[in-house]
PDB file of N, CA and C in Angstrom:
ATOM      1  N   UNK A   1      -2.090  -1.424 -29.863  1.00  0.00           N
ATOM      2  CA  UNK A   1      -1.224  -0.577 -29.055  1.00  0.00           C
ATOM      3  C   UNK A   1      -0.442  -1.455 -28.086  1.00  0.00           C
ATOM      4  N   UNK A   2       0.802  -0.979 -27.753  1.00  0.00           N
ATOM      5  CA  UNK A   2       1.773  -1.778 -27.073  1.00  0.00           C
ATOM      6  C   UNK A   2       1.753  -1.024 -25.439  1.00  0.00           C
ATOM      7  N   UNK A   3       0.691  -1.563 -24.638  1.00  0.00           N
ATOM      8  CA  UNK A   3       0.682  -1.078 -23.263  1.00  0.00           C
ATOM      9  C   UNK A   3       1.896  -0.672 -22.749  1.00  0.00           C
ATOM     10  N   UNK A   4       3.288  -1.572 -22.806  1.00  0.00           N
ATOM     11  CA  UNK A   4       4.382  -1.363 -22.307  1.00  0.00           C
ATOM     12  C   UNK A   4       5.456  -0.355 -22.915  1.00  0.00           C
ATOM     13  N   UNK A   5       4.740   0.419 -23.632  1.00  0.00           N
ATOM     14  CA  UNK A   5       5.531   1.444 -24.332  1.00  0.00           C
ATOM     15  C   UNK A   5       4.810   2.804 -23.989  1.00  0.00           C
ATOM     16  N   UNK A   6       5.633   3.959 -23.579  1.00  0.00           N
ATOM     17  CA  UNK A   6       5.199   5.023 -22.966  1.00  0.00           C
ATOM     18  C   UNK A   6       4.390   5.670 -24.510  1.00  0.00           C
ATOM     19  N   UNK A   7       3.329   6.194 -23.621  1.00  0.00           N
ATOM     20  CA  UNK A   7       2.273   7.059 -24.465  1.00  0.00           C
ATOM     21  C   UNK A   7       2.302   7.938 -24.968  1.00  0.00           C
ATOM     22  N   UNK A   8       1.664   9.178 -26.066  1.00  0.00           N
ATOM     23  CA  UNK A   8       0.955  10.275 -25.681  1.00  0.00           C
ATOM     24  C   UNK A   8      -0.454  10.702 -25.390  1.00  0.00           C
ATOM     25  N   UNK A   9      -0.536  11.022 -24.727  1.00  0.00           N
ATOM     26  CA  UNK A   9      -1.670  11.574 -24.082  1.00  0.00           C
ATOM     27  C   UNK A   9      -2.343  12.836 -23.742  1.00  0.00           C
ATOM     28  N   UNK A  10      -3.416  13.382 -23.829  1.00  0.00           N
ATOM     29  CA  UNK A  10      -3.923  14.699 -23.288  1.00  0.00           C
ATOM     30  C   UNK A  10      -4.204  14.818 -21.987  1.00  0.00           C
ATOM     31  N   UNK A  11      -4.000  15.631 -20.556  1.00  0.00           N
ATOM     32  CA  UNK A  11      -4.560  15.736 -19.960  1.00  0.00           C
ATOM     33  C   UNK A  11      -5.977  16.409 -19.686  1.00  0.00           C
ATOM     34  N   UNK A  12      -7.070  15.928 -19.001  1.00  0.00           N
ATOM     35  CA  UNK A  12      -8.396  16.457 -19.231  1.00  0.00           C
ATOM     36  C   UNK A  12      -8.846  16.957 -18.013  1.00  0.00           C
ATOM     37  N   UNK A  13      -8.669  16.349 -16.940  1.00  0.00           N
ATOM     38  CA  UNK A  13      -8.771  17.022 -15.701  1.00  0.00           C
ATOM     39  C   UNK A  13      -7.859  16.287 -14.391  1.00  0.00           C
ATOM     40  N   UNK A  14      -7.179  18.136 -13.877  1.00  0.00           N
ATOM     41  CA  UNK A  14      -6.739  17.598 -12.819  1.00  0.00           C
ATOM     42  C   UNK A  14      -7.119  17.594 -11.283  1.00  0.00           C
ATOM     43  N   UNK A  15      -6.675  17.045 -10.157  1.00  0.00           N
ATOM     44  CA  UNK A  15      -7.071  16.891  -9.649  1.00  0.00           C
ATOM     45  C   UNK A  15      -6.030  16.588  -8.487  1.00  0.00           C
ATOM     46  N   UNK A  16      -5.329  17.996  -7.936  1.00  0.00           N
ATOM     47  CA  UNK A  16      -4.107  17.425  -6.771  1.00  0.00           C
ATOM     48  C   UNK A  16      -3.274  17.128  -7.863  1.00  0.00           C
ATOM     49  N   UNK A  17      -2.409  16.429  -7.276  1.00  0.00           N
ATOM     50  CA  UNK A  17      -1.021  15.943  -8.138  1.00  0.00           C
ATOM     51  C   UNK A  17      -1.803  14.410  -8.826  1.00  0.00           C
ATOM     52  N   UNK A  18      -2.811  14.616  -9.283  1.00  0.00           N
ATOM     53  CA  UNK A  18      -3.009  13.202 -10.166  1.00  0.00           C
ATOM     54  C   UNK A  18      -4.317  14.003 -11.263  1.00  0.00           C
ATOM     55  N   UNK A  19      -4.016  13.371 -12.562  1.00  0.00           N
ATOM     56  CA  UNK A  19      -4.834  13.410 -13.196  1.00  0.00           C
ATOM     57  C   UNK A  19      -5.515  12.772 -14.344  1.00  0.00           C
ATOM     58  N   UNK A  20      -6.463  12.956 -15.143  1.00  0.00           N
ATOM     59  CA  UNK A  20      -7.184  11.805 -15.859  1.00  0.00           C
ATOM     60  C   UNK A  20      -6.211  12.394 -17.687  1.00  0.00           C
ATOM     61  N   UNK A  21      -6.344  10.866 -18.176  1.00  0.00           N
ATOM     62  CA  UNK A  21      -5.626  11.465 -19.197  1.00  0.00           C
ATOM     63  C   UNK A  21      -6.046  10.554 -20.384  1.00  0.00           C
ATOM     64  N   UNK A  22      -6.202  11.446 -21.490  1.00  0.00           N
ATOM     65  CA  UNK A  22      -7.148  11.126 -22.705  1.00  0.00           C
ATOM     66  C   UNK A  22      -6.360  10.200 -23.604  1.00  0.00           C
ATOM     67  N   UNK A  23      -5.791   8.914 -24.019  1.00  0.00           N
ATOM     68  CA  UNK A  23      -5.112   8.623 -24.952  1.00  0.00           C
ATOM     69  C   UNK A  23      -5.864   8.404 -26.088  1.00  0.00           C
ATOM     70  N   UNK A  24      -5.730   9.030 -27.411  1.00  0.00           N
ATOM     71  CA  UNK A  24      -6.620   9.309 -28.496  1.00  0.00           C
ATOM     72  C   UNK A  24      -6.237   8.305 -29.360  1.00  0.00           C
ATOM     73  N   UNK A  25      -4.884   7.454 -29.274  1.00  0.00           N
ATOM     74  CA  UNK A  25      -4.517   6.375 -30.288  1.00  0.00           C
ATOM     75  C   UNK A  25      -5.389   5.451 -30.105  1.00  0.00           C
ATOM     76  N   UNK A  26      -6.246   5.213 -28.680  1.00  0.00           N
ATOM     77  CA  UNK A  26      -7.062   3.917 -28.473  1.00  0.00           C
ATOM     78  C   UNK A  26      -8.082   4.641 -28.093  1.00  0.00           C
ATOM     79  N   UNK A  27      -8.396   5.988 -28.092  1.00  0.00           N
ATOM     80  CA  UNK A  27      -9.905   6.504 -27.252  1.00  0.00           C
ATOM     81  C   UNK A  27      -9.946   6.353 -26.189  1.00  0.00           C
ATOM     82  N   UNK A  28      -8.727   5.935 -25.228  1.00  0.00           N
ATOM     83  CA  UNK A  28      -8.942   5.299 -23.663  1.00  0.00           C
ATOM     84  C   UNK A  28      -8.923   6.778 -22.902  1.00  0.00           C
ATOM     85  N   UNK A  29      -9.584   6.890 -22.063  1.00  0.00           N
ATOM     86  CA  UNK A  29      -9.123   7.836 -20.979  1.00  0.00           C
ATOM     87  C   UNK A  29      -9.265   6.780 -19.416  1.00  0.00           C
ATOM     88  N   UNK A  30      -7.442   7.573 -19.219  1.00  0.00           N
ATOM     89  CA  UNK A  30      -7.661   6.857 -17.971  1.00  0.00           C
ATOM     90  C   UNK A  30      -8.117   6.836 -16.673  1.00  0.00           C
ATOM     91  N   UNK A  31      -8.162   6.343 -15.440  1.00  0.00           N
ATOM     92  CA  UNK A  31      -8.714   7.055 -14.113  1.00  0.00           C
ATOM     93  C   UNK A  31      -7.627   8.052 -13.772  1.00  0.00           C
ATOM     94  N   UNK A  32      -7.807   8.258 -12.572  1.00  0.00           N
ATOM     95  CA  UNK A  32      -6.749   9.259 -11.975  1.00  0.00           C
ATOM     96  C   UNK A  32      -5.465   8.542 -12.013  1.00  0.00           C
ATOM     97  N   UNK A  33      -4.420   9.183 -12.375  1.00  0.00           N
ATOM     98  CA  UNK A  33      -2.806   8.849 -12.767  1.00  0.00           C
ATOM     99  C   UNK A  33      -2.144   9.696 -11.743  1.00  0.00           C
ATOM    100  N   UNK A  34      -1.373   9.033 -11.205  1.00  0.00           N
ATOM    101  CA  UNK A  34      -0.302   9.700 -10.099  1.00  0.00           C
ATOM    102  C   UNK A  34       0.615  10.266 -11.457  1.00  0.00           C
ATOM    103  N   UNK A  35       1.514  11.093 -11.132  1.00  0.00           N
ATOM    104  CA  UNK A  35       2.280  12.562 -11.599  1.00  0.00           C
ATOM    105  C   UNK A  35       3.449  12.862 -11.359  1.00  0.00           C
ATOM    106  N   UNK A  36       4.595  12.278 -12.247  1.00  0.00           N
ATOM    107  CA  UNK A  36       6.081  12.654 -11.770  1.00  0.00           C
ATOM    108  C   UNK A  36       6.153  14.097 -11.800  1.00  0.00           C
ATOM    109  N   UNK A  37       5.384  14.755 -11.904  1.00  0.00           N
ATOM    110  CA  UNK A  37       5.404  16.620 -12.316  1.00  0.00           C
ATOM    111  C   UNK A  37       4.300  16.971 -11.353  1.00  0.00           C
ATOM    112  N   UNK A  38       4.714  17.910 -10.598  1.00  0.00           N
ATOM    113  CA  UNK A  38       3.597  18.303 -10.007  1.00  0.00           C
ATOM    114  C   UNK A  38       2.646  18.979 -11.039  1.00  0.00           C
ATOM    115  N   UNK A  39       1.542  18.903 -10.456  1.00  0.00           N
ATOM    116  CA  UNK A  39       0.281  19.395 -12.002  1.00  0.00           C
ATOM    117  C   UNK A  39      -0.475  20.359 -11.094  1.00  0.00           C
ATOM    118  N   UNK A  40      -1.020  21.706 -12.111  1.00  0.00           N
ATOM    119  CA  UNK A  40      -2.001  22.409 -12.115  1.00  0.00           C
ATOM    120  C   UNK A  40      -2.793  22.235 -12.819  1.00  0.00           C
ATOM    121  N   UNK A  41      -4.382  22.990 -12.548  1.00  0.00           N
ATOM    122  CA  UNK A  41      -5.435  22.898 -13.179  1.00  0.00           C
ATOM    123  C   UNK A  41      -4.892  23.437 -14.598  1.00  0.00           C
ATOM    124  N   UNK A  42      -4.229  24.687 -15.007  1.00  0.00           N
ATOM    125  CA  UNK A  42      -4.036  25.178 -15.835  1.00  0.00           C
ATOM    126  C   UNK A  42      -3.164  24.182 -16.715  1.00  0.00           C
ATOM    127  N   UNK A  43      -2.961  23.081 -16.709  1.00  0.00           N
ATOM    128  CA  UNK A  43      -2.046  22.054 -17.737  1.00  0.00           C
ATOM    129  C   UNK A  43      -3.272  21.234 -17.901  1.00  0.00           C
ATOM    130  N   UNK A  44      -4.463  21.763 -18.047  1.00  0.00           N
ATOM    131  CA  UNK A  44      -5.448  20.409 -18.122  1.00  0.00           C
ATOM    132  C   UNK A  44      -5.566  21.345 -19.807  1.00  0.00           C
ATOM    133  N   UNK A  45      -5.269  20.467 -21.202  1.00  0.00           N
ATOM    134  CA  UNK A  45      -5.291  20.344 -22.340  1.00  0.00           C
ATOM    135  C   UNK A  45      -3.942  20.207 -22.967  1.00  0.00           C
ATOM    136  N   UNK A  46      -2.524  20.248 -21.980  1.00  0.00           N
ATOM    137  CA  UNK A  46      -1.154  19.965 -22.486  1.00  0.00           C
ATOM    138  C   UNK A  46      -1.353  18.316 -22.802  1.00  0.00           C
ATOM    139  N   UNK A  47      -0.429  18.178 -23.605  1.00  0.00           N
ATOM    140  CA  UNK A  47      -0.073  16.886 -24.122  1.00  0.00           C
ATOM    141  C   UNK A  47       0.888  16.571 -22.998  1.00  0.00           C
ATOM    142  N   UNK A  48       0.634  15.077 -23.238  1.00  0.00           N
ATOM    143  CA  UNK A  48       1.489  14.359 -21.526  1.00  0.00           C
ATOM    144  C   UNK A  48       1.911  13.054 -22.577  1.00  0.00           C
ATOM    145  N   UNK A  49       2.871  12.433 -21.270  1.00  0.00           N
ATOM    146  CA  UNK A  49       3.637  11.237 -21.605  1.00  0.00           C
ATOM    147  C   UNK A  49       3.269  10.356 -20.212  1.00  0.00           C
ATOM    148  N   UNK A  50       2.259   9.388 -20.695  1.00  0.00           N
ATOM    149  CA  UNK A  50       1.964   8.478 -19.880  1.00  0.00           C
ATOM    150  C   UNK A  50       2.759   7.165 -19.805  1.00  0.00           C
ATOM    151  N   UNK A  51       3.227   6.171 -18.404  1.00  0.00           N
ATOM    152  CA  UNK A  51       3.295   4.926 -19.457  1.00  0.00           C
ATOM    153  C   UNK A  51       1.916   4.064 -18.307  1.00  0.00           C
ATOM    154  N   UNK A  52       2.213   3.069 -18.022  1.00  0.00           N
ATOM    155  CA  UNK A  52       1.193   2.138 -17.687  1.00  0.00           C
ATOM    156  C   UNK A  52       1.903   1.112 -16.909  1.00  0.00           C
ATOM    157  N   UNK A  53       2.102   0.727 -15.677  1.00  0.00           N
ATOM    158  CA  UNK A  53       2.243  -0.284 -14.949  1.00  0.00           C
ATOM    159  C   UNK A  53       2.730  -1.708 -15.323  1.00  0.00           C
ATOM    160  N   UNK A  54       3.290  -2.369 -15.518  1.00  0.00           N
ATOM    161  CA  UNK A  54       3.312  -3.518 -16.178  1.00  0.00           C
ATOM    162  C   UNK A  54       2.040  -3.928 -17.060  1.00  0.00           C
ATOM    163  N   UNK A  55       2.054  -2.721 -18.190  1.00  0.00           N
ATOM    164  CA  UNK A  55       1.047  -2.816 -19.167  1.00  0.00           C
ATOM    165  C   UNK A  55      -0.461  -2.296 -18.786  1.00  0.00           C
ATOM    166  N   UNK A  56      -0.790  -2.259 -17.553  1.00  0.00           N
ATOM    167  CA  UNK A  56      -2.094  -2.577 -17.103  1.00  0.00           C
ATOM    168  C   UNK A  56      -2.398  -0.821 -17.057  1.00  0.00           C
ATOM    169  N   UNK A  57      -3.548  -1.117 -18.273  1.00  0.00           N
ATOM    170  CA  UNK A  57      -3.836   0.057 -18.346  1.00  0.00           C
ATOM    171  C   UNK A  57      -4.853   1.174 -16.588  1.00  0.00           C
ATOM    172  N   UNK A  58      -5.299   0.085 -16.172  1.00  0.00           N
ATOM    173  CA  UNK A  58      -5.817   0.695 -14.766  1.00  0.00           C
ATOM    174  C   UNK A  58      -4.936   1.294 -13.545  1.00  0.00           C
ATOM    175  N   UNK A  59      -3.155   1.261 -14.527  1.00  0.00           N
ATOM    176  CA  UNK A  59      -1.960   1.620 -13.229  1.00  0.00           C
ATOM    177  C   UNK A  59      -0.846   2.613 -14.112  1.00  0.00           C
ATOM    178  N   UNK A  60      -2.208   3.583 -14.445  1.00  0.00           N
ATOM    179  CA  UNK A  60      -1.290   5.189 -15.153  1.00  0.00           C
ATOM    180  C   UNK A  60      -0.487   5.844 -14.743  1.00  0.00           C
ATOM    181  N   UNK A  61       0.694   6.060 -15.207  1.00  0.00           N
ATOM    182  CA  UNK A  61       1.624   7.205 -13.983  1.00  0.00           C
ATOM    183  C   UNK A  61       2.109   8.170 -15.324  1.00  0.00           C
ATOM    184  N   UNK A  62       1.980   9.627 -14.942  1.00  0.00           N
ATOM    185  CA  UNK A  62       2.507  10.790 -16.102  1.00  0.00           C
ATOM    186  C   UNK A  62       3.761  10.718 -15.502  1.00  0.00           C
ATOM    187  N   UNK A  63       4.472  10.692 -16.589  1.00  0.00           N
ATOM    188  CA  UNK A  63       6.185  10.628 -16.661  1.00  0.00           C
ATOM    189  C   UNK A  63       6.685  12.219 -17.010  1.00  0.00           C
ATOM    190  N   UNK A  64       5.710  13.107 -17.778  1.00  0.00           N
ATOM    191  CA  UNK A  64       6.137  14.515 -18.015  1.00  0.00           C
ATOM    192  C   UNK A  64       5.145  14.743 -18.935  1.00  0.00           C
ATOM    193  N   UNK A  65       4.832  16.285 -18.730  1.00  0.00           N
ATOM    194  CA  UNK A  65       4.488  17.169 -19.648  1.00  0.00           C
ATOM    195  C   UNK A  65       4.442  17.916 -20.437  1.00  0.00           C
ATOM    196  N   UNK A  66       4.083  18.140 -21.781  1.00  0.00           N
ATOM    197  CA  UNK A  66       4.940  18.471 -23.160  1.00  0.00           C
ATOM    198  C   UNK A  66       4.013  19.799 -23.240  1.00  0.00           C
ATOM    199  N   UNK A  67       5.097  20.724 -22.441  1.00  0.00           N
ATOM    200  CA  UNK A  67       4.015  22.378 -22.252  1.00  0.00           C
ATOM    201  C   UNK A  67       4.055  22.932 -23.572  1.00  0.00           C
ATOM    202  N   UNK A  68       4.225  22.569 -24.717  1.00  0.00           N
ATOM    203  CA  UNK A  68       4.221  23.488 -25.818  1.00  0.00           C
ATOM    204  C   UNK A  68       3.369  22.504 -26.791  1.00  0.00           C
ATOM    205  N   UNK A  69       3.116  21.748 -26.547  1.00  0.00           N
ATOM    206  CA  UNK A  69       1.710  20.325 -27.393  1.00  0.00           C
ATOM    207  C   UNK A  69       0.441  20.966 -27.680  1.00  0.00           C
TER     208      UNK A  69
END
């Protein structure tokens, strides 16, 4: 997997405007991810678009959420 290329991802739980998010191409789930979208509990199983910090998977940020995934 190419860290520097934006993801897809599941969200699994949120938590405030940050949440943990399942990427199933590598099995990774990440820690808490800050949230260009404000997030509700109720978007915890939408498909998301993560990318990753200069690759580093420990610096998650959701770029948007794909409400119909």
């Amino acid at each position: 997997m190419n860290n520097s290329m934006p993801q897809k991802g599941v969200i699994t739980t949120v938590r405030g405007n940050t949440a943990q998010v399942l990427v199933p191409l590598i099995n990774f789930e990440t820690g808490f991810a800050e949230s260009c979208k404000n997030l509700a509990p109720e978007m915890e199983g939408h498909e998301c678009v993560v990318v990753f910090i200069n690759g580093d998977l420990n610096q998650p940020v959701i770029m948007g959420v794909i409400l119909d995934g």
